[in-house]
N, C-alpha and C. Protein backbone atom coordinates (compact mmCIF):
# COMPACT_ATOMS: atom_id res chain seq x y z
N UNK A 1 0.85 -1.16 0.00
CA UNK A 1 0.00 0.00 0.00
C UNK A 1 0.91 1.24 0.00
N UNK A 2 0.69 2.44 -1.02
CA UNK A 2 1.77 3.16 -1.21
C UNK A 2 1.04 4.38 0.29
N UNK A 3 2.48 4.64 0.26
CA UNK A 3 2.27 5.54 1.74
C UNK A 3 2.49 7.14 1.12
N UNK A 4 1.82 7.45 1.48
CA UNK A 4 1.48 9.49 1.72
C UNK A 4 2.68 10.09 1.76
N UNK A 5 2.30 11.20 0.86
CA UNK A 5 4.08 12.27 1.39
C UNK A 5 3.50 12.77 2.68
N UNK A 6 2.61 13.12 3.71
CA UNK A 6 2.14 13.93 4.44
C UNK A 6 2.11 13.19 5.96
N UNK A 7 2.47 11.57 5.28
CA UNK A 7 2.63 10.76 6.40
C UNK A 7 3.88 10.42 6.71
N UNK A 8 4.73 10.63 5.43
CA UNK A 8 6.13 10.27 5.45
C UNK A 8 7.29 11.72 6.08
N UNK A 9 6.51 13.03 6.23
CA UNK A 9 6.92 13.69 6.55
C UNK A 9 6.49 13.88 7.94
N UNK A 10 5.06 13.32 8.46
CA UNK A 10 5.19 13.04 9.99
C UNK A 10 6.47 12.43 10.37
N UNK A 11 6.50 11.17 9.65
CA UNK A 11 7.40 10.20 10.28
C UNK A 11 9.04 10.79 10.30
N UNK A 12 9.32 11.67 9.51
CA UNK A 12 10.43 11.92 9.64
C UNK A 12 10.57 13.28 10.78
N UNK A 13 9.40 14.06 10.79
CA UNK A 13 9.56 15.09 12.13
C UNK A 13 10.12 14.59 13.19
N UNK A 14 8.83 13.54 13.66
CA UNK A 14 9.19 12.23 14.56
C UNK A 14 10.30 11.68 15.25
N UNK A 15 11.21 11.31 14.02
CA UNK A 15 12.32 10.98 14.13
C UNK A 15 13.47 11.97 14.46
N UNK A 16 13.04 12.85 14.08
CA UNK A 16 14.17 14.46 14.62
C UNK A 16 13.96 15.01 15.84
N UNK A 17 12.34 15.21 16.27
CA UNK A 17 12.38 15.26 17.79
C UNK A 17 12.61 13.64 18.45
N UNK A 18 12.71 12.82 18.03
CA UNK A 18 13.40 11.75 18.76
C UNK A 18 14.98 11.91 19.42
N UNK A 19 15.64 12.31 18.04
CA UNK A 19 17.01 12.21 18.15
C UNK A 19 17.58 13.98 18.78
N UNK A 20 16.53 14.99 18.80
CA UNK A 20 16.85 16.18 19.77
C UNK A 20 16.34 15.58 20.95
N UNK A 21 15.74 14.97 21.27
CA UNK A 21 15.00 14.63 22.94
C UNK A 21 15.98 13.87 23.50
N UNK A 22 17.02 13.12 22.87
CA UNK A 22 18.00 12.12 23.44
C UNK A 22 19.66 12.88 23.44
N UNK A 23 19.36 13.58 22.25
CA UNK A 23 20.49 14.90 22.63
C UNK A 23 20.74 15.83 23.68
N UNK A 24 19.38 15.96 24.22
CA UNK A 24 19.00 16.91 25.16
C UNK A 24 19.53 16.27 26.56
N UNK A 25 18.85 14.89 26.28
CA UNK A 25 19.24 14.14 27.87
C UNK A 25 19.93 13.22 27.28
N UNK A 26 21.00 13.02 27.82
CA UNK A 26 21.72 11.58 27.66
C UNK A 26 21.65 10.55 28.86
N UNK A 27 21.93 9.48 27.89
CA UNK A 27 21.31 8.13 28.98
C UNK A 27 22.84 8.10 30.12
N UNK A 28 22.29 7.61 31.36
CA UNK A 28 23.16 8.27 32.31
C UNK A 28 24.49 7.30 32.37
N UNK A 29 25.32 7.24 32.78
CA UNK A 29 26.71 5.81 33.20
C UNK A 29 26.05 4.83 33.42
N UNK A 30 26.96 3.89 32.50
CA UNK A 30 26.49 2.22 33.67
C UNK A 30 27.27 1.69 35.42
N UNK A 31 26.56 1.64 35.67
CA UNK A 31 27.09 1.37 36.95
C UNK A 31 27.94 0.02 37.27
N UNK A 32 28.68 0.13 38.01
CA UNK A 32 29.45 -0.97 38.46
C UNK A 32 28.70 -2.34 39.15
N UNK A 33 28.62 -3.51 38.99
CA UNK A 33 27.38 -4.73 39.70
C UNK A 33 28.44 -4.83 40.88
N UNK A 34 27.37 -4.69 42.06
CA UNK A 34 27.01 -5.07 42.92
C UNK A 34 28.44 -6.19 43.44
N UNK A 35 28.41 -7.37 42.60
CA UNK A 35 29.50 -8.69 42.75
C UNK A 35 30.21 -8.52 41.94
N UNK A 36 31.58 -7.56 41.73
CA UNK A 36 32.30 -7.43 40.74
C UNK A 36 33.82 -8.46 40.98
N UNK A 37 33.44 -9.22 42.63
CA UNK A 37 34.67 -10.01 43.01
C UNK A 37 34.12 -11.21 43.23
N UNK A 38 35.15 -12.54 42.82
CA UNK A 38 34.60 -13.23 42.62
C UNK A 38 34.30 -14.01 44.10
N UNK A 39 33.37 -15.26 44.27
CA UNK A 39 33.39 -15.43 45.54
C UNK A 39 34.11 -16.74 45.51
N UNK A 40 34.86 -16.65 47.11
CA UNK A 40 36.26 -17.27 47.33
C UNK A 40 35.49 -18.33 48.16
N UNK A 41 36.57 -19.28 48.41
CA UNK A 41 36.05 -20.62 49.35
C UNK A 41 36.65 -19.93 50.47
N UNK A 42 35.75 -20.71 51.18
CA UNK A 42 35.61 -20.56 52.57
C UNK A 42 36.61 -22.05 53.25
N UNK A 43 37.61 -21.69 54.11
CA UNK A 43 37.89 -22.41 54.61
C UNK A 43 36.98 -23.35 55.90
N UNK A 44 37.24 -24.82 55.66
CA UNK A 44 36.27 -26.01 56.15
C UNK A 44 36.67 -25.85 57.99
N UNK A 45 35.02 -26.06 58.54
CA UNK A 45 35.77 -25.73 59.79
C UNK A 45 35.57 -27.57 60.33
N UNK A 46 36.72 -27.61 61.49
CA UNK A 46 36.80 -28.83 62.26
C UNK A 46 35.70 -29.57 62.61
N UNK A 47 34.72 -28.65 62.56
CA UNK A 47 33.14 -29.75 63.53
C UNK A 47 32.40 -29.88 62.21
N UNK A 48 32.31 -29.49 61.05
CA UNK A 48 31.74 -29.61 60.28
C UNK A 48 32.06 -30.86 59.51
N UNK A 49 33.62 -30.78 59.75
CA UNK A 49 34.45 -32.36 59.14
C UNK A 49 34.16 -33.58 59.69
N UNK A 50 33.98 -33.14 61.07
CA UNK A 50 33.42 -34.11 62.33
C UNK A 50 32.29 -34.72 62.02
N UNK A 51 31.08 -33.91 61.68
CA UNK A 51 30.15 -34.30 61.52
C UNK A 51 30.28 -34.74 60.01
N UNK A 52 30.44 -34.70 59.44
CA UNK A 52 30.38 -35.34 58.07
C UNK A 52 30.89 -36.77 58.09
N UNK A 53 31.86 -37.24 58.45
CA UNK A 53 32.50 -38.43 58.67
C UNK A 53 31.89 -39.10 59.91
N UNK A 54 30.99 -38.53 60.61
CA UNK A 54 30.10 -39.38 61.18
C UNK A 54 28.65 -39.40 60.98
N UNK A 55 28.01 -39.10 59.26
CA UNK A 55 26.93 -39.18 59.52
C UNK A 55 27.37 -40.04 57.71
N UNK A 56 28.56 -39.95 56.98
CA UNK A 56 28.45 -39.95 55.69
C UNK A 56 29.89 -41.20 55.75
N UNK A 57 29.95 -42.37 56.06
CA UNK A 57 30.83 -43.52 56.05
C UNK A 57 32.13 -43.10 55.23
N UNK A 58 33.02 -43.68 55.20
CA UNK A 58 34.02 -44.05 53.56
C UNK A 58 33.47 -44.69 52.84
N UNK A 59 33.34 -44.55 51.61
CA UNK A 59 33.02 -45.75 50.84
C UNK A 59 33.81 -46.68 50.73
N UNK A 60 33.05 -48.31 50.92
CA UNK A 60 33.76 -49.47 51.01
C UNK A 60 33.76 -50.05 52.51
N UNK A 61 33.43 -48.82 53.01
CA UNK A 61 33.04 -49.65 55.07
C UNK A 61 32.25 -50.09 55.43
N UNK A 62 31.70 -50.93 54.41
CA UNK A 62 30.60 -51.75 54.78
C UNK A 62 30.39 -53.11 54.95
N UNK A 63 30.15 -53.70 56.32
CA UNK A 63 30.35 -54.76 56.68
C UNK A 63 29.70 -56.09 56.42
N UNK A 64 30.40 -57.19 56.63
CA UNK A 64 30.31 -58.37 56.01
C UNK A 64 28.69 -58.60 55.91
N UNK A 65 27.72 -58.04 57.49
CA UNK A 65 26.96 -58.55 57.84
C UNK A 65 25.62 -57.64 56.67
N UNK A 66 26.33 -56.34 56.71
CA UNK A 66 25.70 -55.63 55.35
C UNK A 66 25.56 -56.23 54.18
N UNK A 67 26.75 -56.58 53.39
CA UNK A 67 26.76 -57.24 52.21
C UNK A 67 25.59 -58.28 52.24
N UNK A 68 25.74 -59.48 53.18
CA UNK A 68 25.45 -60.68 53.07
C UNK A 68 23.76 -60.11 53.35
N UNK A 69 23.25 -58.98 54.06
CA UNK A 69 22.13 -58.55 53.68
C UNK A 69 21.24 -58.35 52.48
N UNK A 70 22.57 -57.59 52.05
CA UNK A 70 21.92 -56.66 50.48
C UNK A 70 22.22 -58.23 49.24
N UNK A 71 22.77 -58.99 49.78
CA UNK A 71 22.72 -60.04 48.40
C UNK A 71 21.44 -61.01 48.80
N UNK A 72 21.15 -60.99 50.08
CA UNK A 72 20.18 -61.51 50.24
C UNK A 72 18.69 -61.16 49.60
N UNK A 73 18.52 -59.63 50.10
CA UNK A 73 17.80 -58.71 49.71
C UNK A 73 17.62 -58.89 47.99
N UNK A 74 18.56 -58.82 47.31
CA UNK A 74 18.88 -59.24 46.15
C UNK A 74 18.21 -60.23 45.35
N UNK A 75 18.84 -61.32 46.20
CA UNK A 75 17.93 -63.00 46.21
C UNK A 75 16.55 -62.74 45.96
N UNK A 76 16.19 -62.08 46.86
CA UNK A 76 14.83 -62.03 47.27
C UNK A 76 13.81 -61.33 45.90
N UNK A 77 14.20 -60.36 45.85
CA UNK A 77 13.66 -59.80 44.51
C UNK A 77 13.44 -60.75 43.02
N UNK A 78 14.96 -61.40 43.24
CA UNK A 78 14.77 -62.32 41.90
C UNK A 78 13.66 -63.29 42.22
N UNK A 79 13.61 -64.04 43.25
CA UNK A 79 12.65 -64.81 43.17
C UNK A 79 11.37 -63.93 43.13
N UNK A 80 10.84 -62.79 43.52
CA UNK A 80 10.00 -62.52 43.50
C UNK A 80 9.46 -62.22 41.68
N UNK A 81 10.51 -61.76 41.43
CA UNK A 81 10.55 -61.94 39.78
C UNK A 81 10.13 -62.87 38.75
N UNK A 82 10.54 -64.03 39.59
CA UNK A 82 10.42 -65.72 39.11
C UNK A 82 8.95 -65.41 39.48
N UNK A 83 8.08 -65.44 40.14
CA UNK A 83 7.02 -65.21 39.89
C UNK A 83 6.36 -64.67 39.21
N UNK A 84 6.88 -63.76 39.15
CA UNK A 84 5.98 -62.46 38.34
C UNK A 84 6.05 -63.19 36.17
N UNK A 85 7.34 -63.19 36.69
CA UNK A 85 7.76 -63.59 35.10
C UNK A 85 9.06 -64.38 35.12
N UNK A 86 8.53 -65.65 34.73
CA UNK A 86 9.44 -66.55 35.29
C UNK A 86 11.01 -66.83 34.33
N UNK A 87 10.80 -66.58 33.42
CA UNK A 87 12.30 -66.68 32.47
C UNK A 87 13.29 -65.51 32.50
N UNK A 88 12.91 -64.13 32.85
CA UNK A 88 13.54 -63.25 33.55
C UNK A 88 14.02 -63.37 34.87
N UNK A 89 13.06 -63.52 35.61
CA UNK A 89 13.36 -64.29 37.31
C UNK A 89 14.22 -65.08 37.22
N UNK A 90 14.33 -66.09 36.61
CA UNK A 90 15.65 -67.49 36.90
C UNK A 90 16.60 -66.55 36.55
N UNK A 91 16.91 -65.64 35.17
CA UNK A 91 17.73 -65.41 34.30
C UNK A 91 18.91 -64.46 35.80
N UNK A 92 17.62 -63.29 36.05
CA UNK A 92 17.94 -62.80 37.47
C UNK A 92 19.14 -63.10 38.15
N UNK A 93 18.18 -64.13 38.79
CA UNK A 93 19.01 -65.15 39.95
C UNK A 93 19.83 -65.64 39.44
N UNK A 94 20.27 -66.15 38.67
CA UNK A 94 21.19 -67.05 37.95
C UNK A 94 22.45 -65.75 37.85
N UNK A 95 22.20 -64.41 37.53
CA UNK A 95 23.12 -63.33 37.76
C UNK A 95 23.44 -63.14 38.84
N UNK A 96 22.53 -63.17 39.60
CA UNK A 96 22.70 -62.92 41.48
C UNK A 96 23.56 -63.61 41.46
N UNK A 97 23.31 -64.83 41.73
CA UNK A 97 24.32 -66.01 42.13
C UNK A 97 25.94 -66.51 41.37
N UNK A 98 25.96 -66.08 40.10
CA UNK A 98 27.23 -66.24 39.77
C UNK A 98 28.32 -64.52 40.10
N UNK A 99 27.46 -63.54 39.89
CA UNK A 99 28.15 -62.25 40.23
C UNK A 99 28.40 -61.37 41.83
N UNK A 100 27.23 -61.25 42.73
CA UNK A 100 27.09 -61.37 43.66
C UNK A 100 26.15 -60.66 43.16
N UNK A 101 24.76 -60.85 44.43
CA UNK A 101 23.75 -59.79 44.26
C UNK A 101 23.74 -58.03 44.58
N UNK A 102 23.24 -57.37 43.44
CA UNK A 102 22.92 -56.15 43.07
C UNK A 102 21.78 -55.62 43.53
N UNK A 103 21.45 -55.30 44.27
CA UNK A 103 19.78 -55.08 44.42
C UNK A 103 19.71 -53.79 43.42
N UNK A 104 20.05 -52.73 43.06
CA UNK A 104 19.85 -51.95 41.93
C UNK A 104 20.10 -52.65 41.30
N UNK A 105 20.58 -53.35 40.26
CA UNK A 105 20.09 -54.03 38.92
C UNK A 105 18.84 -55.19 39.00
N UNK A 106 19.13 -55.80 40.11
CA UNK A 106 17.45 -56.73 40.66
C UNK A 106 16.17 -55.68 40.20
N UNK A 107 16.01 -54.60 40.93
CA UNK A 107 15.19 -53.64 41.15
C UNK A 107 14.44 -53.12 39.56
N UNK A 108 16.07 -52.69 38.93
CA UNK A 108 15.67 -52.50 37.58
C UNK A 108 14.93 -52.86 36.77
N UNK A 109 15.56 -53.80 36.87
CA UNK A 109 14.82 -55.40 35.51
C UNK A 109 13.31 -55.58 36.21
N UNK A 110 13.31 -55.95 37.83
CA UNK A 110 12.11 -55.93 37.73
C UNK A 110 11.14 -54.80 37.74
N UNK A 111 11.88 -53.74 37.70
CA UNK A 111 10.48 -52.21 37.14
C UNK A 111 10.34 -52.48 35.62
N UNK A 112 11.32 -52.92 34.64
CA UNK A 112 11.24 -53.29 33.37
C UNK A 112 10.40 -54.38 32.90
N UNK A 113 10.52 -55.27 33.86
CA UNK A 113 9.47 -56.47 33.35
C UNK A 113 8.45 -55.97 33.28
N UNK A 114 7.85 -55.51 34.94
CA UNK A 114 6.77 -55.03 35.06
C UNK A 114 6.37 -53.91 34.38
N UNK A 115 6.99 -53.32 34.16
CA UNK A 115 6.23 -52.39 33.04
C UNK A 115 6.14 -52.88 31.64
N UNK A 116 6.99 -53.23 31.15
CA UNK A 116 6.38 -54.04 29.74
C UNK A 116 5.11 -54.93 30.11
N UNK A 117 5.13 -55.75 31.01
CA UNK A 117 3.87 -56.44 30.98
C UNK A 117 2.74 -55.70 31.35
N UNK A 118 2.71 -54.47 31.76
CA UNK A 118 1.84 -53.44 32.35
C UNK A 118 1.60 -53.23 30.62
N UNK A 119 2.15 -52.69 29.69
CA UNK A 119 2.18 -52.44 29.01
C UNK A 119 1.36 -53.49 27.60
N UNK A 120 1.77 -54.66 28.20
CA UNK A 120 1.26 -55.32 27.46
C UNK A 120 -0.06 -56.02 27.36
N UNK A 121 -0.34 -56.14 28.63
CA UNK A 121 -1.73 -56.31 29.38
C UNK A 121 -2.58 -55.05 29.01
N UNK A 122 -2.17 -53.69 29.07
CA UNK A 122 -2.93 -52.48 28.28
C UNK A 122 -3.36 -52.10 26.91
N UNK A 123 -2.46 -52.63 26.12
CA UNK A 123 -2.44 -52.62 24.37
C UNK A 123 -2.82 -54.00 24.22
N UNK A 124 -3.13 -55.16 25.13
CA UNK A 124 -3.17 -56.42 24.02
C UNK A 124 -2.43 -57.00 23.91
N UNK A 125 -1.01 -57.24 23.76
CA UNK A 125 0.19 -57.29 23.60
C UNK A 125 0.58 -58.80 24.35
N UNK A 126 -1.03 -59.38 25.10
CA UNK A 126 -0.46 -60.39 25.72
C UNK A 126 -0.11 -61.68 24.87
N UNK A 127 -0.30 -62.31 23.94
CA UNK A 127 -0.08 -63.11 23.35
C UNK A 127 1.44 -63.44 22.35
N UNK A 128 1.63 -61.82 22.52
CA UNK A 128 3.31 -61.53 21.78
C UNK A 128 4.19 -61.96 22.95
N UNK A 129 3.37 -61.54 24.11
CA UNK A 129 4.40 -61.22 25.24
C UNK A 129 4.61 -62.78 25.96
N UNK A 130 3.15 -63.89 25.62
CA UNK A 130 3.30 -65.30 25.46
C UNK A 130 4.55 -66.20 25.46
N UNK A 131 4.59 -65.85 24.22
CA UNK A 131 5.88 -66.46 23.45
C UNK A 131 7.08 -66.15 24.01
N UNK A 132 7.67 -64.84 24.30
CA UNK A 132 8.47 -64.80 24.67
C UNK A 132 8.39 -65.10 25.80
């Protein structure tokens, strides 16, 4: 749409008291922020070390009677697995028992089973899921 000489000479007034109104005032300094240093570490105090090493172990200080828990714990899942879905379950255990038990990888597989079969029981899927 062709534009007006009468509009094109607004627009350029416009633009001249723009650029006298900014002549007139100039935009003021930038200021310096607030955090211009960087922030330093803080040296660790004694009770704080204290408490850390008695609420947060070494890793690896964990005792026989622990282990032989958590592989148990372990155990336990796979068989519960063997139920749920029995050729995964043995497969499980059969890892438990030659590697030592994991209860995070136990845990895994069985949120994985169970959700594929969640999955499969929802779409239909049971007769694929049969076979295998």
């Amino acid at each position: 749409m062709p534009v007006s000489f009468v509009d094109k000479a607004l627009a350029i007034r416009a633009a001249k008291a723009e650029r006298a109104r900014l002549a007139a005032h100039p935009a003021p300094p930038l200021q310096e922020p607030a955090n211009s240093q960087p922030d330093t570490a803080r040296a660790r105090a004694a009770d704080l070390t204290r408490l850390r090493s008695a609420l947060y172990p070494a890793d690896g200080a964990e005792t026989p009677s622990q282990n032989m828990r958590m592989r148990l714990a372990a155990s336990t899942m796979d068989v519960t697995l063997m139920v749920v879905y029995l050729p995964m379950g043995a497969a499980m255990l059969t890892v438990s028992l030659l590697r030592g038990g994991n209860v995070t990888a136990s845990a895994r597989v069985m949120a994985l089973t169970c959700t594929a079969l969640a999955l499969g029981q929802a779409f239909g899927l049971s007769p694929v899921l049969s076979v295998i």
